[in-house]
PDB file of N, CA and C in Angstrom:
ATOM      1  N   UNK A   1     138.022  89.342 105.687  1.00  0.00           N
ATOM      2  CA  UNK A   1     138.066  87.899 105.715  1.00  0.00           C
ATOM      3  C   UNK A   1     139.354  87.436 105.027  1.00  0.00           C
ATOM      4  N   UNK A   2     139.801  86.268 105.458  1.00  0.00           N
ATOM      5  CA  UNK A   2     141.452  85.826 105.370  1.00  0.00           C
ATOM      6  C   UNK A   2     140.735  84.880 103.910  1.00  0.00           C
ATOM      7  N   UNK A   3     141.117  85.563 102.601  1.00  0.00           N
ATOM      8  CA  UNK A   3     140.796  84.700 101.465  1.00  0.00           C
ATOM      9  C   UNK A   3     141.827  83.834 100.562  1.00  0.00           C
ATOM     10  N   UNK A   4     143.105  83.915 101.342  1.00  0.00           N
ATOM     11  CA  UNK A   4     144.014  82.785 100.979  1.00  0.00           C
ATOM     12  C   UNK A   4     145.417  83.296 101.904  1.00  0.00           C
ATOM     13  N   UNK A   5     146.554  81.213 101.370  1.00  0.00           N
ATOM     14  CA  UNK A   5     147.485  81.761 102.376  1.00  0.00           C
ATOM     15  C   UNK A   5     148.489  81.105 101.357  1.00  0.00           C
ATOM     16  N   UNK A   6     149.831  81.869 101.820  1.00  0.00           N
ATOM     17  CA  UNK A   6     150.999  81.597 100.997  1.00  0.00           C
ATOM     18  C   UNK A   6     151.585  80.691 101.747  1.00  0.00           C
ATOM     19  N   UNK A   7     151.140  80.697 102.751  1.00  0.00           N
ATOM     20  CA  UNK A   7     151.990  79.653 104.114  1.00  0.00           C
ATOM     21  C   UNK A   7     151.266  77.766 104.439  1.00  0.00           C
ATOM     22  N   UNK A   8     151.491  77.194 104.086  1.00  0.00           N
ATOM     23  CA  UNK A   8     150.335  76.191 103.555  1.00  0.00           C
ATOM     24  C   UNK A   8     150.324  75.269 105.749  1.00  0.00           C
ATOM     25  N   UNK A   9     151.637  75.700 106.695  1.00  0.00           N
ATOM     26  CA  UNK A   9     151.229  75.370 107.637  1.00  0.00           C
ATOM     27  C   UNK A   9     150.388  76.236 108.437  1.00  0.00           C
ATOM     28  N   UNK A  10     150.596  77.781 107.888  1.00  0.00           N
ATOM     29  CA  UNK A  10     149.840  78.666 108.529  1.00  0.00           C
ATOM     30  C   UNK A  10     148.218  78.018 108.544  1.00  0.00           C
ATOM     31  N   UNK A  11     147.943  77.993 107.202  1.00  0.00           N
ATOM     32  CA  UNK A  11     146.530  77.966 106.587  1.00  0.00           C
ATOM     33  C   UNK A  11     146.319  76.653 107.217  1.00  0.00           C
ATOM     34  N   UNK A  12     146.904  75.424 107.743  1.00  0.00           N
ATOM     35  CA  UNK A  12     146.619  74.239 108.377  1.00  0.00           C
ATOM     36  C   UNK A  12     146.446  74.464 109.703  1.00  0.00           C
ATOM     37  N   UNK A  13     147.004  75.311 110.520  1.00  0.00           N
ATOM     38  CA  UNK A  13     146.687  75.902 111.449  1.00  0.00           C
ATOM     39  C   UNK A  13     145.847  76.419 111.946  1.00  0.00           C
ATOM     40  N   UNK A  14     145.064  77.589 110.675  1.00  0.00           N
ATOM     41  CA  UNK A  14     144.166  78.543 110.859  1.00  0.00           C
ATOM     42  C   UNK A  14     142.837  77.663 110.910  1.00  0.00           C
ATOM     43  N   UNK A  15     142.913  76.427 109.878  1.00  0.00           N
ATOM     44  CA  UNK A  15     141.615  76.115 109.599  1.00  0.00           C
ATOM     45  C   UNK A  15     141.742  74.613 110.564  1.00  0.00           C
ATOM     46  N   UNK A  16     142.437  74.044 110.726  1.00  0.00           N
ATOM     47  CA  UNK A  16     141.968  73.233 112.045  1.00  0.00           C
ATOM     48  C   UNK A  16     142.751  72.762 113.657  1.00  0.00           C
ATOM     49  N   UNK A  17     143.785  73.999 113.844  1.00  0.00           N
ATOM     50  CA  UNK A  17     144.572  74.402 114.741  1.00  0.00           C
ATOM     51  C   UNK A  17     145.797  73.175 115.097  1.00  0.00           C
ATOM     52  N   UNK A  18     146.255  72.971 114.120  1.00  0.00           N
ATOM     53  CA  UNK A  18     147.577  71.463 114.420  1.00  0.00           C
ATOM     54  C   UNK A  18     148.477  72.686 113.764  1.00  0.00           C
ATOM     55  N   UNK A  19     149.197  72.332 115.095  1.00  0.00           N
ATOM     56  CA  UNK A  19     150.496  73.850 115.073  1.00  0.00           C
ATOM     57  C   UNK A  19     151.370  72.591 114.584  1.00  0.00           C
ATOM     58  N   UNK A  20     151.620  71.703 113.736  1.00  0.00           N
ATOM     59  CA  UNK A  20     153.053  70.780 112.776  1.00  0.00           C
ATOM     60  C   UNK A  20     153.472  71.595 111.847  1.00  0.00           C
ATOM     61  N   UNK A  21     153.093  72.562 111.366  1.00  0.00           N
ATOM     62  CA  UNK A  21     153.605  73.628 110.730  1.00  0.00           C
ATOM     63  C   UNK A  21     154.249  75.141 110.874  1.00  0.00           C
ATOM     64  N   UNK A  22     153.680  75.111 112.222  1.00  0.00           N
ATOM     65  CA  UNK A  22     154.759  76.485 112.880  1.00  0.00           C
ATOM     66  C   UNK A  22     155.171  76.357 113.941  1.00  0.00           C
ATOM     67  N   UNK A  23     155.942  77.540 114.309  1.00  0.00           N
ATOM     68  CA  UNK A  23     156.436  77.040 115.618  1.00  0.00           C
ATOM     69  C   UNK A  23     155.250  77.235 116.793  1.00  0.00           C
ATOM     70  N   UNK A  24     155.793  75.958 117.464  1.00  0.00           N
ATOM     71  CA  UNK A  24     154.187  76.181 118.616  1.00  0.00           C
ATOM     72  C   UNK A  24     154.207  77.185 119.692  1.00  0.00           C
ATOM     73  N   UNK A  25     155.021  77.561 120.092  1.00  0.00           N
ATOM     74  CA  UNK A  25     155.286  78.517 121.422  1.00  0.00           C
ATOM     75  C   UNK A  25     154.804  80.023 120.311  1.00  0.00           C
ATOM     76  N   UNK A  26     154.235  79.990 118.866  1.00  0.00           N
ATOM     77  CA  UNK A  26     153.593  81.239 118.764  1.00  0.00           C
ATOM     78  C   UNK A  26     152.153  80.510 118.640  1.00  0.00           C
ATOM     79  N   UNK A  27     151.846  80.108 118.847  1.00  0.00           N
ATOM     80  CA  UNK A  27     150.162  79.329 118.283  1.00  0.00           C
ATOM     81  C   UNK A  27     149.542  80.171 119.081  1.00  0.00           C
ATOM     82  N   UNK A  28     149.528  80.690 120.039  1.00  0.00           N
ATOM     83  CA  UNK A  28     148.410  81.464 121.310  1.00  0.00           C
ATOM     84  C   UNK A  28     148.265  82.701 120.197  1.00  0.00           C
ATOM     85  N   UNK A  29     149.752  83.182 120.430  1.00  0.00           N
ATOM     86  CA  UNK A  29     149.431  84.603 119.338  1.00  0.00           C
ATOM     87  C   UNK A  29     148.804  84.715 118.332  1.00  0.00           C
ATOM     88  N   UNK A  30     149.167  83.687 117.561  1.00  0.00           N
ATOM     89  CA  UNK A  30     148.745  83.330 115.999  1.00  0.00           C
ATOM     90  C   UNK A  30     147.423  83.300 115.809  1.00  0.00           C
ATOM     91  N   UNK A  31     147.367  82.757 116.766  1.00  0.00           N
ATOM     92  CA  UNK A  31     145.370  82.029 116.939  1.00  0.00           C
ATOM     93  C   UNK A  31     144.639  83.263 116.938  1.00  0.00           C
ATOM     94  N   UNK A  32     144.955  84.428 117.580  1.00  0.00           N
ATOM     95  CA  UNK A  32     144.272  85.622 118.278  1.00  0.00           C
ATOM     96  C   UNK A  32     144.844  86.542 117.188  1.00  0.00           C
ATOM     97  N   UNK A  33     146.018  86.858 116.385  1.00  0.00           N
ATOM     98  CA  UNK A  33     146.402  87.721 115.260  1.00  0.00           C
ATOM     99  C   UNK A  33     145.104  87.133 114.019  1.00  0.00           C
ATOM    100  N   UNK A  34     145.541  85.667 113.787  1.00  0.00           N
ATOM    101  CA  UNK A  34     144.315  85.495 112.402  1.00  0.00           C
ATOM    102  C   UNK A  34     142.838  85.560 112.672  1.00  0.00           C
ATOM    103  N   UNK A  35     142.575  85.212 114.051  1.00  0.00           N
ATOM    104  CA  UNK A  35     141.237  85.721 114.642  1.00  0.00           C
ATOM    105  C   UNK A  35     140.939  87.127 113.861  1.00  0.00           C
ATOM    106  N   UNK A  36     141.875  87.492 114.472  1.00  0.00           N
ATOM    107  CA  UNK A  36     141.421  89.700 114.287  1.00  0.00           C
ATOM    108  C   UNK A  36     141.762  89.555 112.597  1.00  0.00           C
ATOM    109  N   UNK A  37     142.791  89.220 111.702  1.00  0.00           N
ATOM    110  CA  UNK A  37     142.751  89.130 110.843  1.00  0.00           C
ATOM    111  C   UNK A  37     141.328  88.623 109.769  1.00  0.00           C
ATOM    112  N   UNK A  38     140.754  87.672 110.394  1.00  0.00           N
ATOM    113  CA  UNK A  38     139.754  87.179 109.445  1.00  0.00           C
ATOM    114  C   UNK A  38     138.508  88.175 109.765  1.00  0.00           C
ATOM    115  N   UNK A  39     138.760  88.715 110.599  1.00  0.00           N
ATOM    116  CA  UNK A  39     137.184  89.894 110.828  1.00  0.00           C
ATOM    117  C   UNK A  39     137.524  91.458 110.101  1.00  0.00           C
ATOM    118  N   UNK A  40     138.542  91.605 110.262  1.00  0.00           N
ATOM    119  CA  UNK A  40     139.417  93.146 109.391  1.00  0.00           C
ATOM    120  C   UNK A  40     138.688  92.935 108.308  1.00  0.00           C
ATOM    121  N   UNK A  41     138.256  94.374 107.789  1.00  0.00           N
ATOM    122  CA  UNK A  41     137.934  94.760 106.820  1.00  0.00           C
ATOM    123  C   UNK A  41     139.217  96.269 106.027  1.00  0.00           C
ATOM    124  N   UNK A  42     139.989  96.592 107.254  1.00  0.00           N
ATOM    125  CA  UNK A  42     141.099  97.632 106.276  1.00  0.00           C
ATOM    126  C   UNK A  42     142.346  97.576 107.628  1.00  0.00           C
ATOM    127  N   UNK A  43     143.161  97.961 107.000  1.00  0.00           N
ATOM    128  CA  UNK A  43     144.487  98.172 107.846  1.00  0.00           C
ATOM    129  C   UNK A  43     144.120  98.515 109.544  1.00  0.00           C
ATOM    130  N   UNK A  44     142.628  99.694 109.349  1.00  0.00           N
ATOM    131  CA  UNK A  44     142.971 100.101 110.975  1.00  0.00           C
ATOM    132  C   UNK A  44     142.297  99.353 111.681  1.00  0.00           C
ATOM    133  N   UNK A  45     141.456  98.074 111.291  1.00  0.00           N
ATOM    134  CA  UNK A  45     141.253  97.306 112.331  1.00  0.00           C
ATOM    135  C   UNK A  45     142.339  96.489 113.226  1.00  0.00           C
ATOM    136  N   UNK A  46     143.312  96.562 112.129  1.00  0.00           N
ATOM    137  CA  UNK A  46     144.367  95.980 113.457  1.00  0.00           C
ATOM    138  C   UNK A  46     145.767  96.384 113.679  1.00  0.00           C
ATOM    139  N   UNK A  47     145.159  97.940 114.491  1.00  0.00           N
ATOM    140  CA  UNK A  47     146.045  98.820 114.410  1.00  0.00           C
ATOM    141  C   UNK A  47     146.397  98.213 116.456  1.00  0.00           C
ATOM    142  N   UNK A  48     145.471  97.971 116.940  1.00  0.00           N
ATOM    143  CA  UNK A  48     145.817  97.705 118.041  1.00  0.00           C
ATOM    144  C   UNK A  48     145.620  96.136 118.607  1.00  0.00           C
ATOM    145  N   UNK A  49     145.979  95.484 119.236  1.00  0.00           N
ATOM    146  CA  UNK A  49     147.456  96.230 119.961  1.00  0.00           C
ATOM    147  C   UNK A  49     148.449  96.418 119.426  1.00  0.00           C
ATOM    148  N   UNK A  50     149.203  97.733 120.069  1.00  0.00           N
ATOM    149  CA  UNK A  50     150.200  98.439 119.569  1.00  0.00           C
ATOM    150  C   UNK A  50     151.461  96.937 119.430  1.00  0.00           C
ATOM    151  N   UNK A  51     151.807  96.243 119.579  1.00  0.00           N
ATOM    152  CA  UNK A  51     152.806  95.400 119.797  1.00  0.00           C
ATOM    153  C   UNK A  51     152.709  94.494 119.270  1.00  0.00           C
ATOM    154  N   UNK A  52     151.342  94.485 117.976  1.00  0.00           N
ATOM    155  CA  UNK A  52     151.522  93.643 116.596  1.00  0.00           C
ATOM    156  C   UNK A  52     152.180  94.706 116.172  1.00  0.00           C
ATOM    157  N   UNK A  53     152.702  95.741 116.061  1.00  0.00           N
ATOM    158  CA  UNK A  53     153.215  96.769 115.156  1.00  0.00           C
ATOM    159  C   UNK A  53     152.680  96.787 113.717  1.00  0.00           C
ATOM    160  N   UNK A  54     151.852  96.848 113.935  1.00  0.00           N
ATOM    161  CA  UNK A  54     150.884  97.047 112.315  1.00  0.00           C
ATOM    162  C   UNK A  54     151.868  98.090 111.396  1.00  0.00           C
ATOM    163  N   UNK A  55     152.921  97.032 110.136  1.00  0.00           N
ATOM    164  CA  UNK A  55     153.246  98.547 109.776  1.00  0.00           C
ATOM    165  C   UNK A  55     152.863  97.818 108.289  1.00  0.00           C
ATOM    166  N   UNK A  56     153.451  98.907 106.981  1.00  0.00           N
ATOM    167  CA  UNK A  56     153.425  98.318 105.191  1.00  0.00           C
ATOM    168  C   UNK A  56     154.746  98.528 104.929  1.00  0.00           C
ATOM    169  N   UNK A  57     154.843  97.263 103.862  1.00  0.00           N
ATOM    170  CA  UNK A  57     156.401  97.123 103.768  1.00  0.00           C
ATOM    171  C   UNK A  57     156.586  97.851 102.241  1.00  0.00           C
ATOM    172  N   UNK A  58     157.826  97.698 102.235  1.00  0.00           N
ATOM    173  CA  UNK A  58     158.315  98.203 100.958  1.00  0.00           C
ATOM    174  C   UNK A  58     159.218  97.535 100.405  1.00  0.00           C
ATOM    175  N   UNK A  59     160.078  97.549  99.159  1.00  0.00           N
ATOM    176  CA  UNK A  59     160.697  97.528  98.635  1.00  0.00           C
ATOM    177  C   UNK A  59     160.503  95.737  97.671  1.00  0.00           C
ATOM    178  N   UNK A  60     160.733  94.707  97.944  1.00  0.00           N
ATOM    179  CA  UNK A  60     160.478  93.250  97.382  1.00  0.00           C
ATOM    180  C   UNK A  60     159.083  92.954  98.014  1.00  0.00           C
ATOM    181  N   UNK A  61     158.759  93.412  99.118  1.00  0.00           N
ATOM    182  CA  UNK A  61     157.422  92.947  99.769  1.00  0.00           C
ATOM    183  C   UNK A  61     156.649  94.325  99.747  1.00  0.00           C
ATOM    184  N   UNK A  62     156.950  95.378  98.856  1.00  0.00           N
ATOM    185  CA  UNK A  62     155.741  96.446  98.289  1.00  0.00           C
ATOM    186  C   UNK A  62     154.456  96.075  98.445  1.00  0.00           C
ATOM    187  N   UNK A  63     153.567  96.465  99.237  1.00  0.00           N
ATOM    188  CA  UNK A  63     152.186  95.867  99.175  1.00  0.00           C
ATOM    189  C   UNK A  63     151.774  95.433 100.578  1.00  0.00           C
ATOM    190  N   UNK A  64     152.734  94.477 100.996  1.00  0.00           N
ATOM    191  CA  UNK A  64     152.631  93.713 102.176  1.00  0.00           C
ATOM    192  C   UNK A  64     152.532  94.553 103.211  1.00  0.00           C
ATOM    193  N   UNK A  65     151.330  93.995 104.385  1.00  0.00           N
ATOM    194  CA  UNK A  65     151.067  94.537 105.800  1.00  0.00           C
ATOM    195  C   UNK A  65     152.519  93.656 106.409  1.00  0.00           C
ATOM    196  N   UNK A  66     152.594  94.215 107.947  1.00  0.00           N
ATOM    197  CA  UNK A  66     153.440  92.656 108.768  1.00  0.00           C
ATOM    198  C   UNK A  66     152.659  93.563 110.093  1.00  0.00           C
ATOM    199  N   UNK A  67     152.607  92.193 111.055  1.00  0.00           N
ATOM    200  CA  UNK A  67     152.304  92.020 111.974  1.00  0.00           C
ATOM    201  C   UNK A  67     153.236  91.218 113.014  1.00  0.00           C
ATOM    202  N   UNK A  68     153.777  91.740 114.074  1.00  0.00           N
ATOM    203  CA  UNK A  68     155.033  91.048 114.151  1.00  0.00           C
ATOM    204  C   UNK A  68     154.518  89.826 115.437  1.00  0.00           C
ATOM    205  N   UNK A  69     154.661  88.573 115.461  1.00  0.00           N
ATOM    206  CA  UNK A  69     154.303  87.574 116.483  1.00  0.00           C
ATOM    207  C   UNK A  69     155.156  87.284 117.390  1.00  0.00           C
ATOM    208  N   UNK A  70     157.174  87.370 117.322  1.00  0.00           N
ATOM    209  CA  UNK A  70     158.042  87.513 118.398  1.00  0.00           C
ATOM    210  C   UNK A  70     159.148  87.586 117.843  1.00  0.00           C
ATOM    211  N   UNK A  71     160.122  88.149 118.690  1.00  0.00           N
ATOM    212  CA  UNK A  71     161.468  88.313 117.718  1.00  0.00           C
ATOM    213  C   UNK A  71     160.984  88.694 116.482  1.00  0.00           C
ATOM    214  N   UNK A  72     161.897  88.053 115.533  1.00  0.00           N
ATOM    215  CA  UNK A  72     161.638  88.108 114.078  1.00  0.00           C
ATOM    216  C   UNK A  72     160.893  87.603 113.144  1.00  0.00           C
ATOM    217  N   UNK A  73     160.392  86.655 113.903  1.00  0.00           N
ATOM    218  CA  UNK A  73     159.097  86.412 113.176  1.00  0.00           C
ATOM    219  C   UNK A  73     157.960  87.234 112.450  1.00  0.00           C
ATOM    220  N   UNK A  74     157.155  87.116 111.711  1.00  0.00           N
ATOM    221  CA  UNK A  74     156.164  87.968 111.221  1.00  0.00           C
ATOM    222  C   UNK A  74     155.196  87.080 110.282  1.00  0.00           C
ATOM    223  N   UNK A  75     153.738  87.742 110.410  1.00  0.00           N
ATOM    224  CA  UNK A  75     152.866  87.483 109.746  1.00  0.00           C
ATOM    225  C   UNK A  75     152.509  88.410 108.628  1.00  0.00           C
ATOM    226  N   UNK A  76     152.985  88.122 107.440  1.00  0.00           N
ATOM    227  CA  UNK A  76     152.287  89.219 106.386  1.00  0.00           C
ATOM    228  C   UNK A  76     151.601  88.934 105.148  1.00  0.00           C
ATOM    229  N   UNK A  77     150.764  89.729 105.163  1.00  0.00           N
ATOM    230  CA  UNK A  77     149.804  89.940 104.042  1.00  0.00           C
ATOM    231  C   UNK A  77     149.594  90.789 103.414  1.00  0.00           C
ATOM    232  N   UNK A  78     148.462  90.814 101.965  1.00  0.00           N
ATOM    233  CA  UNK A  78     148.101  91.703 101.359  1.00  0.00           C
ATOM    234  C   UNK A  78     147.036  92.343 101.989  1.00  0.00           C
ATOM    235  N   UNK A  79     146.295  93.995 101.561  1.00  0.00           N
ATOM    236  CA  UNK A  79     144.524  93.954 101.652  1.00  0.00           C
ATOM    237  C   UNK A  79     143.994  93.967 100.200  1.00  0.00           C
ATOM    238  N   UNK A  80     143.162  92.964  99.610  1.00  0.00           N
ATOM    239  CA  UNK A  80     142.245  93.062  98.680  1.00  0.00           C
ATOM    240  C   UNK A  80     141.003  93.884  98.930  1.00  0.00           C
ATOM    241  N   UNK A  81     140.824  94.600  98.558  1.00  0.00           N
ATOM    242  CA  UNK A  81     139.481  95.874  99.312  1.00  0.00           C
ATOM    243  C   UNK A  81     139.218  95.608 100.527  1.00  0.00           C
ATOM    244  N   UNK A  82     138.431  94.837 100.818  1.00  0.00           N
ATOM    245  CA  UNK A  82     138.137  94.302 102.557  1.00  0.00           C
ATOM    246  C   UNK A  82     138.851  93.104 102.742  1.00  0.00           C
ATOM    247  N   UNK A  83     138.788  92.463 101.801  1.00  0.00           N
ATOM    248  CA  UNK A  83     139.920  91.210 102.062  1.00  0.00           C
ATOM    249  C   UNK A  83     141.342  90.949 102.657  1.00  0.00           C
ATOM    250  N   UNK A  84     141.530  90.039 102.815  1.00  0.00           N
ATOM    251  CA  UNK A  84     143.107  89.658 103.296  1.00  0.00           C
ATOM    252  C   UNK A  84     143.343  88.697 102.343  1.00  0.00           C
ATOM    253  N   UNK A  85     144.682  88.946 101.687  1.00  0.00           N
ATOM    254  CA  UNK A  85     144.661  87.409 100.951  1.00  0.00           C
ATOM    255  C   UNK A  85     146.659  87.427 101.008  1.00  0.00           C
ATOM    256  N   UNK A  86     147.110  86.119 100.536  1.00  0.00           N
ATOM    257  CA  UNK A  86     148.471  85.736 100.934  1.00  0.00           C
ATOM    258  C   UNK A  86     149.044  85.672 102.007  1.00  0.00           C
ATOM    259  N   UNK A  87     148.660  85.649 102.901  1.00  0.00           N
ATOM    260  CA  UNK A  87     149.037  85.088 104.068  1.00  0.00           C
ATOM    261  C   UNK A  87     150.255  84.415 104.114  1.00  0.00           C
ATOM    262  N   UNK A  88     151.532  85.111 104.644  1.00  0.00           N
ATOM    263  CA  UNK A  88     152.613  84.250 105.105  1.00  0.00           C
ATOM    264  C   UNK A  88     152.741  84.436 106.610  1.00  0.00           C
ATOM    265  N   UNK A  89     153.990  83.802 106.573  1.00  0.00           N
ATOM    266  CA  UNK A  89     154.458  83.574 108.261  1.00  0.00           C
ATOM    267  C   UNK A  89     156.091  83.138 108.043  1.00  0.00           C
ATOM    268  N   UNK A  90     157.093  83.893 108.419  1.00  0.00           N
ATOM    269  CA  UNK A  90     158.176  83.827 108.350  1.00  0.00           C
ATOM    270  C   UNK A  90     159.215  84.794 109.205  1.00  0.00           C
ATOM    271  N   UNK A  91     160.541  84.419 109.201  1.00  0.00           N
ATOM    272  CA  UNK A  91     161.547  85.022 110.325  1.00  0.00           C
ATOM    273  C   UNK A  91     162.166  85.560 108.845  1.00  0.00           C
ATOM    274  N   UNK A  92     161.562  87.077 109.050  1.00  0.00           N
ATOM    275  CA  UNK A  92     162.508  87.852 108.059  1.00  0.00           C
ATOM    276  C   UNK A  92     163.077  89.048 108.059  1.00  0.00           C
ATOM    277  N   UNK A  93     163.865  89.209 109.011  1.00  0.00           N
ATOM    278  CA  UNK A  93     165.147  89.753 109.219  1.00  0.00           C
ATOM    279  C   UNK A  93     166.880  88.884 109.134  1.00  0.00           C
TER     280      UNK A  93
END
């Protein structure tokens, strides 16, 4: 379950779908990534599809999952045991 977000349009999004906070041409994806996100209980629930590229980051974002939504964009988070918590959404490359 998605138990917080660092992204305050993400989290306006998630909880009553007014894409004024991200870009809208990802909202389809987004909608269907935090879907699967809020039911995950560990990394390999959303191992597929292969083309979120489920990977863990390193180095300043140590910790962090990413899930990639297009280009450079990305959705990343922590796992708190079964949890999800920090939730961003950003172009970081």
């Amino acid at each position: 379950m998605i138990k917080n977000f660092r992204h305050k349009g993400l989290e306006q999004f998630f909880n009553t779908g007014n894409k004024s906070g991200i870009q809208s041409h990802h909202a389809m994806k987004l909608k269907v990534q935090l879907t699967a996100m809020h039911a995950a209980e560990s990394p390999d629930d959303l191992r597929a599809p292969v083309s979120w590229r489920l990977h863990q980051l390193t180095g300043d974002l140590g910790g962090f999952w990413s899930l990639t939504v297009n280009g450079n964009w990305r959705v990343i988070f922590k796992f708190d045991d079964n949890d999800i918590e920090l939730v961003d959404y950003l172009d970081y490359h």
